[in-house]
C-alpha atoms as a PDB file:
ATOM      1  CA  UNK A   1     110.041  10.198 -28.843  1.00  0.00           C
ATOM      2  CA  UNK A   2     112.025  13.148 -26.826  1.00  0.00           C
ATOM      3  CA  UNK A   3     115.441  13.898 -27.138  1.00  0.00           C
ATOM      4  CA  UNK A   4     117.683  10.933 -25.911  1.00  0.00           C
ATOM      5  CA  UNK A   5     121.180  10.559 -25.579  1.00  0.00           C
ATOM      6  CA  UNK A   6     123.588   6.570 -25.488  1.00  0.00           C
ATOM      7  CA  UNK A   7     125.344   6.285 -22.376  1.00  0.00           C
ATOM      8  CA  UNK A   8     127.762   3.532 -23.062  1.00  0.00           C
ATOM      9  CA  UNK A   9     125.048   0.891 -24.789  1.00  0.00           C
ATOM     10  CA  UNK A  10     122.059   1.787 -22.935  1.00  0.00           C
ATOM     11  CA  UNK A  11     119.379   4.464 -24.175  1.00  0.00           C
ATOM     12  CA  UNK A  12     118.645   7.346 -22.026  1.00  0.00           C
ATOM     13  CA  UNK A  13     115.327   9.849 -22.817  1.00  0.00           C
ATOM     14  CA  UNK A  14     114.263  13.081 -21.013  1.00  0.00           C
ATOM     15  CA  UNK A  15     110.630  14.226 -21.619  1.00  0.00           C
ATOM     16  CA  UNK A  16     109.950  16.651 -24.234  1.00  0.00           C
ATOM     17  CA  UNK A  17     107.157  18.206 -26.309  1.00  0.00           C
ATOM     18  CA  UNK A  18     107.048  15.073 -28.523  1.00  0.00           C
ATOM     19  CA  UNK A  19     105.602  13.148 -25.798  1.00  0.00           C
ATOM     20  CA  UNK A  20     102.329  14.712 -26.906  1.00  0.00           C
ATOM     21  CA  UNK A  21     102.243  12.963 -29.785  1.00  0.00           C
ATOM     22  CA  UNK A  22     102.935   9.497 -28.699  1.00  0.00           C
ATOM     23  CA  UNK A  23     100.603   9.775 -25.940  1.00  0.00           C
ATOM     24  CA  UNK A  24      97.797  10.590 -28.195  1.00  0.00           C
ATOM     25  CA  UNK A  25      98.961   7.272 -30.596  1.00  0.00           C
ATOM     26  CA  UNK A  26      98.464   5.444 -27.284  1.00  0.00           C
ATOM     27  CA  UNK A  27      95.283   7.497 -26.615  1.00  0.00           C
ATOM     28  CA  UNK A  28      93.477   5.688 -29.258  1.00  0.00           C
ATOM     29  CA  UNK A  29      95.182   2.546 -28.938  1.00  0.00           C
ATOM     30  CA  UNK A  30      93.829   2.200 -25.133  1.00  0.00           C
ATOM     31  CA  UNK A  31      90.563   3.010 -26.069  1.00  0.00           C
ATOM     32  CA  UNK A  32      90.674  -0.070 -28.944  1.00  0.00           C
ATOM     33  CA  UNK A  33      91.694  -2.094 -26.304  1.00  0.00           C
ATOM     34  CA  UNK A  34      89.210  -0.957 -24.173  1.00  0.00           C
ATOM     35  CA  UNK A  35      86.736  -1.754 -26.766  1.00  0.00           C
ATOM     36  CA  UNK A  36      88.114  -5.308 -27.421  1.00  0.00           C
ATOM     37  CA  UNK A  37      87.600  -5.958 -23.394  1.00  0.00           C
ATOM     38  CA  UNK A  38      84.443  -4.923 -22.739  1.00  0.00           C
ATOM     39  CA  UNK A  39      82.997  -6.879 -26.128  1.00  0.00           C
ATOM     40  CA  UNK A  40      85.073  -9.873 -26.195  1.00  0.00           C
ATOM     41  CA  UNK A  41      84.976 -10.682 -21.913  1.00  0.00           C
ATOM     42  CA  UNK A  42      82.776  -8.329 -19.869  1.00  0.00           C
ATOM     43  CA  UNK A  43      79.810  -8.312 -22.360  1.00  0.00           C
ATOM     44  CA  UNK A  44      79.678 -12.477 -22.226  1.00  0.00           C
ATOM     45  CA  UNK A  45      79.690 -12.488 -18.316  1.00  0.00           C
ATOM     46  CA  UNK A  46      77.497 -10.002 -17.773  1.00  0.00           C
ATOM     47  CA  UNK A  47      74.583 -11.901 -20.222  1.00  0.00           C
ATOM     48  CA  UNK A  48      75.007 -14.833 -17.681  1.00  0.00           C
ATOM     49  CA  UNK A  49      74.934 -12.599 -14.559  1.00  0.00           C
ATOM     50  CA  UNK A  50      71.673 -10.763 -14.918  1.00  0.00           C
ATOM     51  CA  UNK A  51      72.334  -7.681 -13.095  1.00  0.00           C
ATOM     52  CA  UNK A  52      70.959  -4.452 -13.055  1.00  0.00           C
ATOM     53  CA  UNK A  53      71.359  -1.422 -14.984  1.00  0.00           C
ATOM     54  CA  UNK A  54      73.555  -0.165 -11.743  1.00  0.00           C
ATOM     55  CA  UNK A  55      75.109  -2.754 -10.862  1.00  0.00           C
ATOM     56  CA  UNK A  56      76.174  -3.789 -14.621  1.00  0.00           C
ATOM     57  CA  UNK A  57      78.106  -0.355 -15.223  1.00  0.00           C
ATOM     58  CA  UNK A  58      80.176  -1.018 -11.527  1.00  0.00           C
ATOM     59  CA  UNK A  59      81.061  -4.353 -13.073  1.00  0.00           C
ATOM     60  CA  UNK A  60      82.335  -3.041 -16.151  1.00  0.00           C
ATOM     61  CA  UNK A  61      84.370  -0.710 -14.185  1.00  0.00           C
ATOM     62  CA  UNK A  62      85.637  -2.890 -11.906  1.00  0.00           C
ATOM     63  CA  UNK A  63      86.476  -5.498 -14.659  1.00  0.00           C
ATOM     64  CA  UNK A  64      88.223  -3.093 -17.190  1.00  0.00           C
ATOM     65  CA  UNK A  65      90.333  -1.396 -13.863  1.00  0.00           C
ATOM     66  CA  UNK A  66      91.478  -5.461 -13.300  1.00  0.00           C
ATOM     67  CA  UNK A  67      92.737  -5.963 -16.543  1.00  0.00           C
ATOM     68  CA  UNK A  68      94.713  -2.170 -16.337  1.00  0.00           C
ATOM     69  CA  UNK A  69      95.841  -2.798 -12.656  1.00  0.00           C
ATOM     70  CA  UNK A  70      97.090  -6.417 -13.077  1.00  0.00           C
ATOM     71  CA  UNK A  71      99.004  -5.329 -16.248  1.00  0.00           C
ATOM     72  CA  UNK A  72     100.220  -2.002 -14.735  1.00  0.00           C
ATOM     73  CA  UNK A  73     101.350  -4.238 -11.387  1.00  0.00           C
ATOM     74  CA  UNK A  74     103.174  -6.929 -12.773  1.00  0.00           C
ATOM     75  CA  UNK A  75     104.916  -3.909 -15.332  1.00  0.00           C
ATOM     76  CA  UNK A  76     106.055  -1.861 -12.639  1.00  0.00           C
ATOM     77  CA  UNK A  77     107.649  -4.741 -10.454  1.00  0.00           C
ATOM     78  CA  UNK A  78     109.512  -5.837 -13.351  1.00  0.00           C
ATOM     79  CA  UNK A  79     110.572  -2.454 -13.688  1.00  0.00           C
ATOM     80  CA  UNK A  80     111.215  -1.957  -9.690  1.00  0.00           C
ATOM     81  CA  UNK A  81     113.190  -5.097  -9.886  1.00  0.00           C
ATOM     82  CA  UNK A  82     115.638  -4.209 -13.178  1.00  0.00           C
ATOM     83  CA  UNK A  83     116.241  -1.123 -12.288  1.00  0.00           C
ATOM     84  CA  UNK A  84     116.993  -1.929  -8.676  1.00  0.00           C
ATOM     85  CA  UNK A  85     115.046   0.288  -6.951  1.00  0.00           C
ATOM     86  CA  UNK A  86     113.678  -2.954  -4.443  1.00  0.00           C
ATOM     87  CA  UNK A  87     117.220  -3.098  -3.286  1.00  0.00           C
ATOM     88  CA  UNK A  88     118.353   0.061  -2.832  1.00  0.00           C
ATOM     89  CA  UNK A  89     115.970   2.098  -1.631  1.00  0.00           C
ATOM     90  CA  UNK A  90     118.293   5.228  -1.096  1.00  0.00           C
ATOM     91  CA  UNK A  91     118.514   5.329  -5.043  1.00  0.00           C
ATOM     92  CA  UNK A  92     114.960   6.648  -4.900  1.00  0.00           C
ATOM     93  CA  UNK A  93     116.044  10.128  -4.047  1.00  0.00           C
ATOM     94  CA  UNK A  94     120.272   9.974  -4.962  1.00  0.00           C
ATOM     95  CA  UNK A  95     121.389  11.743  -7.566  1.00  0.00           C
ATOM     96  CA  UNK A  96     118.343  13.992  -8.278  1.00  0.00           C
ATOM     97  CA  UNK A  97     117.211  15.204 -10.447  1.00  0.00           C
ATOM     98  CA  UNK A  98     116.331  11.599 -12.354  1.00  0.00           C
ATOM     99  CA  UNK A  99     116.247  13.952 -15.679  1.00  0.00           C
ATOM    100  CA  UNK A 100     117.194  10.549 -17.790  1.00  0.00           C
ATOM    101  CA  UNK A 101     115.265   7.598 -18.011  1.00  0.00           C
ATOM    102  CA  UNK A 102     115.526   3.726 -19.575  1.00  0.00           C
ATOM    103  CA  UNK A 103     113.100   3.437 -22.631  1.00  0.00           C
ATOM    104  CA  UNK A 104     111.031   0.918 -20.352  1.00  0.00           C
ATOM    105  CA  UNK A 105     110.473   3.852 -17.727  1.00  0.00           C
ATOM    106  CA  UNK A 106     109.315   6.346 -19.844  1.00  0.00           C
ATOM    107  CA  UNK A 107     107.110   4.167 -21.690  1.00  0.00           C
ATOM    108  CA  UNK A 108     105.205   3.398 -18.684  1.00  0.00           C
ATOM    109  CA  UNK A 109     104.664   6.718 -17.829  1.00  0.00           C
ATOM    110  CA  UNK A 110     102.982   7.566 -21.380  1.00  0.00           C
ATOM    111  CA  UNK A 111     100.769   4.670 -21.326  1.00  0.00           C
ATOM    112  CA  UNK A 112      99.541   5.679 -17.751  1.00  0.00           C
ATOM    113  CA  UNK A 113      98.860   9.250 -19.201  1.00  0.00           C
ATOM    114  CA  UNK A 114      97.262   7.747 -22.334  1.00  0.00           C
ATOM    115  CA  UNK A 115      95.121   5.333 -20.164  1.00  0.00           C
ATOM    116  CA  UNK A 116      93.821   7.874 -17.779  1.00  0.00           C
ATOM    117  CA  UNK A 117      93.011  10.819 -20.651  1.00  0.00           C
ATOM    118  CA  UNK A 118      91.284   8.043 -22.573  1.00  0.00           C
ATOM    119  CA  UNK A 119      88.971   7.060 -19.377  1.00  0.00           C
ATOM    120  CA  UNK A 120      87.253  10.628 -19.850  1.00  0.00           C
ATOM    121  CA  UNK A 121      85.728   9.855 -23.462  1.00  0.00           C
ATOM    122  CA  UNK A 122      84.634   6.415 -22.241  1.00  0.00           C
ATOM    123  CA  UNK A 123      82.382   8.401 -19.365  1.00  0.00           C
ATOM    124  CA  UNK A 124      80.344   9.411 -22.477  1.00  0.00           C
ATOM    125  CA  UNK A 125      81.043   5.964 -24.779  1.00  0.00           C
ATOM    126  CA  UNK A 126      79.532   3.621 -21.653  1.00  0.00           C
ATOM    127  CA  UNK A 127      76.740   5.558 -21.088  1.00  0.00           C
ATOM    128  CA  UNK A 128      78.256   6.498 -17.146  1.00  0.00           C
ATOM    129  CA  UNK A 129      75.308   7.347 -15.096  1.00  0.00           C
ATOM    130  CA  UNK A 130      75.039  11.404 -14.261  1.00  0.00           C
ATOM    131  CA  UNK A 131      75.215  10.751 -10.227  1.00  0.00           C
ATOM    132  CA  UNK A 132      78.581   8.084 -11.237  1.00  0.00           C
ATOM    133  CA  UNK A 133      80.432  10.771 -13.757  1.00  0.00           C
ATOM    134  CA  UNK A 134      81.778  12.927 -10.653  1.00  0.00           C
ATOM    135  CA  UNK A 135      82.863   9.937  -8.727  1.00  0.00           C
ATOM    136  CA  UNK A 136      84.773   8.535 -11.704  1.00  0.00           C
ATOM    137  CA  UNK A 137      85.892  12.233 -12.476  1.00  0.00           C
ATOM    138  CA  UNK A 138      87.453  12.805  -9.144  1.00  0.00           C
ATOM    139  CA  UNK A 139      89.834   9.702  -9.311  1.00  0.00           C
ATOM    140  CA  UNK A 140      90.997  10.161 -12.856  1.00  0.00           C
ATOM    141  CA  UNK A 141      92.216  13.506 -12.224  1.00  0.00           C
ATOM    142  CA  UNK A 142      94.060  12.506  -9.396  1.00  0.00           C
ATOM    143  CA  UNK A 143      95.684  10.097 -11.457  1.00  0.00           C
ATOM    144  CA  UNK A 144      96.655  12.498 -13.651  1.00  0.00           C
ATOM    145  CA  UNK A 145      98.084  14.752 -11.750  1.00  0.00           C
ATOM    146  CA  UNK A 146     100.113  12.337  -9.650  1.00  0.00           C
ATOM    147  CA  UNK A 147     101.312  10.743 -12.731  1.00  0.00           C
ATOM    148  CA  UNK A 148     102.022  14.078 -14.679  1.00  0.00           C
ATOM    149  CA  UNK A 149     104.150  15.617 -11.041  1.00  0.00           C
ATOM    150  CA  UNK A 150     105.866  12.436 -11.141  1.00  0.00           C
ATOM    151  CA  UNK A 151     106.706  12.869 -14.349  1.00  0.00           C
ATOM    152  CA  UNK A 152     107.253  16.305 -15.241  1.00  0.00           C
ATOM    153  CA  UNK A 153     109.294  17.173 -11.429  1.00  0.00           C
ATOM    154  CA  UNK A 154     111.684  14.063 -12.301  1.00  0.00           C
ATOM    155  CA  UNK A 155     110.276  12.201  -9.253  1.00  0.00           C
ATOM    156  CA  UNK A 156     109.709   9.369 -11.728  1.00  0.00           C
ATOM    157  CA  UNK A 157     111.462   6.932  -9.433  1.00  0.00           C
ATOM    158  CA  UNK A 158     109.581   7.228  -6.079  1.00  0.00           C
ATOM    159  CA  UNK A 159     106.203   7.697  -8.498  1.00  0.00           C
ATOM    160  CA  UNK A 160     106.990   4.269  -9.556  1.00  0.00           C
ATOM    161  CA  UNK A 161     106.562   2.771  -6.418  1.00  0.00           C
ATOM    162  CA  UNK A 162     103.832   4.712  -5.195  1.00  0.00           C
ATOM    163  CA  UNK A 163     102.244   3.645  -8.269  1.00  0.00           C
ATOM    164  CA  UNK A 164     102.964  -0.036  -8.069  1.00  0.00           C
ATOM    165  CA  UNK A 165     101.518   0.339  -4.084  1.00  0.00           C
ATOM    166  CA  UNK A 166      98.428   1.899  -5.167  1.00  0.00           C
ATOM    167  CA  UNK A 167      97.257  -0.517  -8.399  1.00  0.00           C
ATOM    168  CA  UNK A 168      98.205  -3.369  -6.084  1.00  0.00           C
ATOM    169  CA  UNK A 169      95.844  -2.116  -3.349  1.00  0.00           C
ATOM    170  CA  UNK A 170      93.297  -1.165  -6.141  1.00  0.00           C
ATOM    171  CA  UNK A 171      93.136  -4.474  -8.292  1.00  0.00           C
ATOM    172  CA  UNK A 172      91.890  -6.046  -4.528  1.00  0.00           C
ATOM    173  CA  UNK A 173      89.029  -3.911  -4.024  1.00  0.00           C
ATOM    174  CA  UNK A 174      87.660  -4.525  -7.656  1.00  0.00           C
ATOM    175  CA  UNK A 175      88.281  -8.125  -7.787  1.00  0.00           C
ATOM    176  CA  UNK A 176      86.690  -8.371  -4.580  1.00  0.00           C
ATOM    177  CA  UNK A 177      83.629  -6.431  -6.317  1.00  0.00           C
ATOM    178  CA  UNK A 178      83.429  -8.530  -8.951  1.00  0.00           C
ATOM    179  CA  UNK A 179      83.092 -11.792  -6.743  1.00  0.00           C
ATOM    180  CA  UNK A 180      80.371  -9.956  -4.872  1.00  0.00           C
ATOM    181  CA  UNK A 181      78.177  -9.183  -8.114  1.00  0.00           C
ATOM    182  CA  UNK A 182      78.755 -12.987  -9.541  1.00  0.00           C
ATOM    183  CA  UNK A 183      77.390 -13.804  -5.912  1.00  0.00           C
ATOM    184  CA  UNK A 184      76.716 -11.434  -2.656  1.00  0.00           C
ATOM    185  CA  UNK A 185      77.934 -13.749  -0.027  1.00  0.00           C
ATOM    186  CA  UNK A 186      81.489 -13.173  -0.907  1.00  0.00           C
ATOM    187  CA  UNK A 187      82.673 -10.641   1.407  1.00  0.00           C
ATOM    188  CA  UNK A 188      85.826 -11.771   2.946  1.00  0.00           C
ATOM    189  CA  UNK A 189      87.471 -10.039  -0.128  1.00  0.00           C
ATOM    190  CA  UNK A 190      86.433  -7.068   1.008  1.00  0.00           C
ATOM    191  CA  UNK A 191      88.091  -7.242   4.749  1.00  0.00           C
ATOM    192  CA  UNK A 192      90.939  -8.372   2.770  1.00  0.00           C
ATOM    193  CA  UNK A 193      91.045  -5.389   0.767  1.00  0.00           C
ATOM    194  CA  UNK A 194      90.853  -3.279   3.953  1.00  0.00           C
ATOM    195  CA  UNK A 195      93.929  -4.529   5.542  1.00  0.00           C
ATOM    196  CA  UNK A 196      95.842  -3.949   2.169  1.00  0.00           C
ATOM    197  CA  UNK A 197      94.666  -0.239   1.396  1.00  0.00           C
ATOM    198  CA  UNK A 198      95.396   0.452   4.577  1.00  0.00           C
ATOM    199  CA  UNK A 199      98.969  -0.378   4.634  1.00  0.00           C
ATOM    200  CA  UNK A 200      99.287   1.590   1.204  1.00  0.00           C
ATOM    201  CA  UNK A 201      97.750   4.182   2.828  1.00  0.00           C
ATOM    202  CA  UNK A 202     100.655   4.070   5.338  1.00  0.00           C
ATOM    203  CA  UNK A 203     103.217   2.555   3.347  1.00  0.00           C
ATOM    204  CA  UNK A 204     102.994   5.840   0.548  1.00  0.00           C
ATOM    205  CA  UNK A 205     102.995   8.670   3.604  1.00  0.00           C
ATOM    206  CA  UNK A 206     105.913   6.896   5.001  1.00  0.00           C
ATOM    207  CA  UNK A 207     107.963   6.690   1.875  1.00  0.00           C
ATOM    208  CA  UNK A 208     106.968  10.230   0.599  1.00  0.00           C
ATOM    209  CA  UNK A 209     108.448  11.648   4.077  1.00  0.00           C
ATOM    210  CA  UNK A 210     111.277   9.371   4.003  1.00  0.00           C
ATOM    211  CA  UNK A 211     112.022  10.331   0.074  1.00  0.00           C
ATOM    212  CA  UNK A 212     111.139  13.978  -0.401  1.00  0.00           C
ATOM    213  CA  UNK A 213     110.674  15.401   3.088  1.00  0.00           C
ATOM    214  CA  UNK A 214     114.296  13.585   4.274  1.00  0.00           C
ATOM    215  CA  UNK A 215     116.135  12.288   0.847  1.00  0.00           C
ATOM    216  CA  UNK A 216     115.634  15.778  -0.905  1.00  0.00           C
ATOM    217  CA  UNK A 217     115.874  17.959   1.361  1.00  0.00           C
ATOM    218  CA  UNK A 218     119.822  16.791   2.314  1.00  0.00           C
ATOM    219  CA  UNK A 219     120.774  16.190  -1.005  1.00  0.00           C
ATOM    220  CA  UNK A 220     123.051  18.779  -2.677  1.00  0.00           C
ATOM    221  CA  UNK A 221     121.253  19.851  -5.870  1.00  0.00           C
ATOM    222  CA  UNK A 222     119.414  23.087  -3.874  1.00  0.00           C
ATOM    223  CA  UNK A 223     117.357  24.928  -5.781  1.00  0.00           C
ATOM    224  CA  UNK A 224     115.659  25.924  -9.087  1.00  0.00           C
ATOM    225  CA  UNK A 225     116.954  25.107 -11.994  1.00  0.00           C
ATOM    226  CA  UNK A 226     114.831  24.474 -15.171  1.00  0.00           C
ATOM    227  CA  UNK A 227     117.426  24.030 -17.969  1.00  0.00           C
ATOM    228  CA  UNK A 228     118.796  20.790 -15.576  1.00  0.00           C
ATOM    229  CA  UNK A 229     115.481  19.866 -14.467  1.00  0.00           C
ATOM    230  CA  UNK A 230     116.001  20.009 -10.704  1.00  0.00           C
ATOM    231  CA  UNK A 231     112.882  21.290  -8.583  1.00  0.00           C
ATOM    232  CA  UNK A 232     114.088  20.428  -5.414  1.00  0.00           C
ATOM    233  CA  UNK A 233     113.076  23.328  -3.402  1.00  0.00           C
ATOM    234  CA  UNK A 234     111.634  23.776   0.073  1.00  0.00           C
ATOM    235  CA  UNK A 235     108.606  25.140  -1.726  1.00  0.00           C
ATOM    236  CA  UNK A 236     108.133  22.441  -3.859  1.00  0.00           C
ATOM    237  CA  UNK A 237     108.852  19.577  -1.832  1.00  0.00           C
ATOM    238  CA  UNK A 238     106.212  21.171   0.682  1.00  0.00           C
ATOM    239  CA  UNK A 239     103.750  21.726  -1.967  1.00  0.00           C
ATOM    240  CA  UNK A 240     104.253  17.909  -2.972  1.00  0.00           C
ATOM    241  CA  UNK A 241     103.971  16.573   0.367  1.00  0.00           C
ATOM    242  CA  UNK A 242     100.556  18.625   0.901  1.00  0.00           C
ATOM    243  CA  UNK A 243      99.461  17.018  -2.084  1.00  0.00           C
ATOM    244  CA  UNK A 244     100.272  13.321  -0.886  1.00  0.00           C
ATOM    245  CA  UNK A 245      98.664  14.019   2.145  1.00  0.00           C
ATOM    246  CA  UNK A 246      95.579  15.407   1.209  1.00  0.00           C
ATOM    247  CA  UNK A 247      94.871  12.529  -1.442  1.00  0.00           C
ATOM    248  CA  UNK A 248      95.880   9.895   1.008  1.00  0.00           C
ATOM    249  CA  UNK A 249      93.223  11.594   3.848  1.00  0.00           C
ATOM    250  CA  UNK A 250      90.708  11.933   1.372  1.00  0.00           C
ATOM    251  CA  UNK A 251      91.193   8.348   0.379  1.00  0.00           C
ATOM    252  CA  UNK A 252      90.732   7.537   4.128  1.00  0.00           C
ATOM    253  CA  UNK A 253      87.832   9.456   4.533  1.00  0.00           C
ATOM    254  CA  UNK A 254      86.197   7.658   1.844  1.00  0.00           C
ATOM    255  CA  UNK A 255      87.180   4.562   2.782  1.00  0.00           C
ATOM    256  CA  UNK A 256      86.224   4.758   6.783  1.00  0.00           C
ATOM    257  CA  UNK A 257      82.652   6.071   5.305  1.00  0.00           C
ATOM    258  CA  UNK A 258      82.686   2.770   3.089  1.00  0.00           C
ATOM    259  CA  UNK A 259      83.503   0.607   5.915  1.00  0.00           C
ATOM    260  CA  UNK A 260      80.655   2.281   7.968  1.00  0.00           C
ATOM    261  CA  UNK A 261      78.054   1.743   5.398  1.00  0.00           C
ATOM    262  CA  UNK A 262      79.041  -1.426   4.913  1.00  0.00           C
ATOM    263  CA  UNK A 263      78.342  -2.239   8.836  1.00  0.00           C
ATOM    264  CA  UNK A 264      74.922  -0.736   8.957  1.00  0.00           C
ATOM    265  CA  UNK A 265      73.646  -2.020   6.087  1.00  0.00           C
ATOM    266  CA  UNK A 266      75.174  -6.198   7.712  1.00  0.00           C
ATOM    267  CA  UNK A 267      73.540  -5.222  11.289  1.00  0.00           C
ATOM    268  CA  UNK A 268      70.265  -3.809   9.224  1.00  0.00           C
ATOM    269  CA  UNK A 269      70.523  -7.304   7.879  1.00  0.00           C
ATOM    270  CA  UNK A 270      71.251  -9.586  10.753  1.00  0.00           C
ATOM    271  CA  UNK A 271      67.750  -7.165  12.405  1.00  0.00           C
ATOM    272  CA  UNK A 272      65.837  -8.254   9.466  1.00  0.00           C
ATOM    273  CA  UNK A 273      66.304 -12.111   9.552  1.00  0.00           C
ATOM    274  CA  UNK A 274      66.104 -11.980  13.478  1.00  0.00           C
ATOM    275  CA  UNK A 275      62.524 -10.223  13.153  1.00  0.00           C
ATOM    276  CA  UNK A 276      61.346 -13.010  10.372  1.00  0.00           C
ATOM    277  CA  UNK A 277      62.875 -15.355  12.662  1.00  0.00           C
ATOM    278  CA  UNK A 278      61.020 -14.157  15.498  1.00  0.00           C
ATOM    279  CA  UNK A 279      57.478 -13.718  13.967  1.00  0.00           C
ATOM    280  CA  UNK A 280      57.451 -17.733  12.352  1.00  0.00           C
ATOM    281  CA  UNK A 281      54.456 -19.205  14.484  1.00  0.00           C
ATOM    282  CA  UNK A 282      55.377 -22.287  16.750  1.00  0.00           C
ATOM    283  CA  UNK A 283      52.738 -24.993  16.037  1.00  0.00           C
ATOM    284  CA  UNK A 284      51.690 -27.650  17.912  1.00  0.00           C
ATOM    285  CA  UNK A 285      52.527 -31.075  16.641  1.00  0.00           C
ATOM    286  CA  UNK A 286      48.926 -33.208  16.480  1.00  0.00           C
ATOM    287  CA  UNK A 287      49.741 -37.093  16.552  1.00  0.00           C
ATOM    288  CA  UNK A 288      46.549 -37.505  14.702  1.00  0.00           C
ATOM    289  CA  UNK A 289      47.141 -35.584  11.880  1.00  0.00           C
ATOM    290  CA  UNK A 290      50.958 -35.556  11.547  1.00  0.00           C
ATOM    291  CA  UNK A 291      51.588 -38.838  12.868  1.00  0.00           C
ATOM    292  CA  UNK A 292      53.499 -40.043  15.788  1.00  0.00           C
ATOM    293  CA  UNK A 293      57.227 -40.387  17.705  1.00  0.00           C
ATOM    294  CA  UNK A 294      59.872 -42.685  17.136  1.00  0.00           C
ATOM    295  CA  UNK A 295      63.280 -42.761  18.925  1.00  0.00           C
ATOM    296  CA  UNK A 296      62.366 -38.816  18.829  1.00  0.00           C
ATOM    297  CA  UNK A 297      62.254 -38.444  15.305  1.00  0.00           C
ATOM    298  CA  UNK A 298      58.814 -37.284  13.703  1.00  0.00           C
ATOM    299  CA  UNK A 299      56.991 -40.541  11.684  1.00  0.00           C
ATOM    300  CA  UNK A 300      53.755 -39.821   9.729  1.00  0.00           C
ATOM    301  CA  UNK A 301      51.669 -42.456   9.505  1.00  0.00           C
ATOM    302  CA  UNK A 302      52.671 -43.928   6.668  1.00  0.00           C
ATOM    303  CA  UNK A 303      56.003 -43.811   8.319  1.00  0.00           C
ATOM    304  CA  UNK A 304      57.549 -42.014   6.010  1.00  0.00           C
ATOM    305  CA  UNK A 305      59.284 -38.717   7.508  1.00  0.00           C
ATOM    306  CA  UNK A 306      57.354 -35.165   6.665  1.00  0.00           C
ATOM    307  CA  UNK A 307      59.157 -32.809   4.282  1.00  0.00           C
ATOM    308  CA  UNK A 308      60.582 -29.783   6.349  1.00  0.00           C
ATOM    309  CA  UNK A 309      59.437 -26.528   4.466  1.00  0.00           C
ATOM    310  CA  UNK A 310      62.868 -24.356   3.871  1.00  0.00           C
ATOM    311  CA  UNK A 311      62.477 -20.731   4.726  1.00  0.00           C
ATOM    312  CA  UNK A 312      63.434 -17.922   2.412  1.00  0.00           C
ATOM    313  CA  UNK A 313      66.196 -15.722   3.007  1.00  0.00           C
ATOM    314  CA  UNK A 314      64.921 -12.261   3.396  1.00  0.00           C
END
C-alpha cells in the first residue's frame, strides 16, 4: 500500500508508486475470477441456449459486465452511504483537494483499475472477434482514464458517484441483453434501459457542472500545487469538463444510433408479417368436402371440428 497516516483511529492513504504493485496482485486475481465465471455459469447456460458464434461472445460479455456492475453498484452505495456523500452533497467538492482516503475508498479504485487493465488480455483469451476488439477497446479506455483522473486529480469523491451512476445504468442494458438472447421477445428491458441511461446521461453533466465547474472554481485552494495534491485550476477544471462532455455526447450519439436501428429493423418486421399476412390465399369453404354450419361454427361431417393450421412466424 501507499504511504498512510492515523487520524485519531481511522486509517487515511494517499496514492503512491506502490499502487502499481497491488494493482497488478489484483490484475491476476480478476482475471481468475474471470475464469471461474465464464466456466462455472456462462459456459452451462450458453450449452442450453444454442446461440451463435456472434451472439455467444455478446452474451459472455454482457454476463461477465453483470456480475462486475452488480458488485461494483452495491460497493459504491455502501461506500456513498458511510462516507456520507448521499447526504451532503456539498462534501463532494469541500475541502479539496481529497488527498486522503478511507482504506475502503482506495481499494475500490485499484480493483476498478485492475478490472479494466485485465479486460485487454481477455480480448485475446475469448477469442473477441476482429470487427468487436475496437468496440470493446474504445470503452475500456474510457474507463481507464475516467477512473485514473479521478484518481490521480483527487476528484475521487465526485468519481464515486459518477461511477456508481454509470454501472447502474450499464448493468440494465446487459441484463436486458441477456433476456433478449435466452428469448427475443423480451424487449421492454430495453425501453427501460433507455429511460435510465438517459437520466445518467443528464444526471453526470449536471453534477460535473455543479461540482467542478461551480464547487471548484469558488473554493479557496487556487492553483497548482503538486507536493499538496491540489489541481484545481481554471485549466484543469476546463480540460475535465471537456472530457465529461465529450464522453457523455459520444455516449449519446451511440445510443440515439442504437435506438434508430432498433426502430427500423421492428417496422422492417411489422412490413414483413403484414406482406405474409397479405399474400395467405382466402379459400372458399365447400360444404361437401369440409362439412357444414352449426350455430356458425364449422362441423365436418363427422362432426368433429377441423384442426386450424397455425402459421409460422416469419
Amino acid at each position: 500500500m501507499s504511504p498512510h497516516y492515523h487520524q485519531g483511529e481511522v486509517t487515511l492513504y494517499h496514492y503512491g508508486w506502490k499502487d502499481c504493485a497491488t494493482i497488478l496482485f489484483y490484475f491476476f486475481i480478476a482475471i481468475i475470477l474471470h475464469a471461474v465465471v465464464q466456466e462455472y455459469l456462462l459456459d452451462k447456460v450458453n450449452r442450453r441456449l444454442h446461440l451463435s458464434k456472434s451472439k455467444n461472445t455478446k452474451f459472455n460479455e454482457s454476463g461477465q459486465l453483470c456480475v462486475f456492475h452488480l458488485v461494483s453498484s452495491v460497493w459504491g452505495l455502501y461506500i456513498l452511504i458511510t462516507e456520507g456523500y448521499l447526504l451532503h452533497p456539498s462534501s463532494l467538492w469541500e475541502n479539496y483537494p481529497h488527498v486522503n482516503l478511507r482504506f475502503q475508498v482506495k481499494f475500490f479504485y485499484l480493483t476498478q483499475l485492475a478490472y479494466w487493465l485485465h479486460a485487454l488480455p481477455e480480448l485475446y483469451f475469448q477469442k473477441v472477434r476482429k470487427e468487436e476488439i475496437s468496440r470493446q477497446l474504445q470503452y475500456i479506455c474510457l474507463y481507464l482514464l475516467h477512473i485514473s483522473a479521478a484518481y490521480l486529480l483527487n476528484l475521487s469523491r465526485v468519481g464515486l458517484v459518477l461511477l456508481f451512476l454509470q454501472y447502474v445504468s450499464e448493468l440494465g442494458f446487459h441484463i436486458a441483453r441477456l433476456f433478449y438472447f435466452t428469448d427475443e421477445s423480451h424487449q421492454k428491458m430495453f425501453d427501460l434501459w433507455a429511460m435510465s441511461f438517459v437520466f445518467t446521461r443528464m444526471s453526470t453533466l449536471t453534477l460535473m457542472f455543479l461540482a467542478v465547474g461551480f464547487g471548484l472554481a469558488r473554493s479557496e485552494n487556487q492553483g497548482l500545487d503538486l507536493e499538496i495534491g491540489n489541481f484545481n485550476t481554471v485549466l484543469i477544471r476546463m480540460t475535465v469538463l471537456l472530457l465529461v462532455c465529450l464522453t457523455q455526447s459520444w455516449l449519446l450519439w451511440k445510443f440515439i444510433r442504437f435506438q434508430l436501428r432498433r426502430w427500423r429493423e421492428f417496422r422492417h418486421e411489422q412490413a414483413v408479417r403484414k406482406k405474409a399476412a397479405a399474400k395467405q390465399p382466402l379459400r372458399p369453404l365447400k360444404r361437401d368436402s369440409l362439412g357444414h354450419h352449426e350455430n356458425g361454427v364449422l362441423k365436418a361431417e363427422n362432426g368433429a371440428s377441423p384442426r386450424t393450421k397455425k402459421l409460422k412466424s416469419p
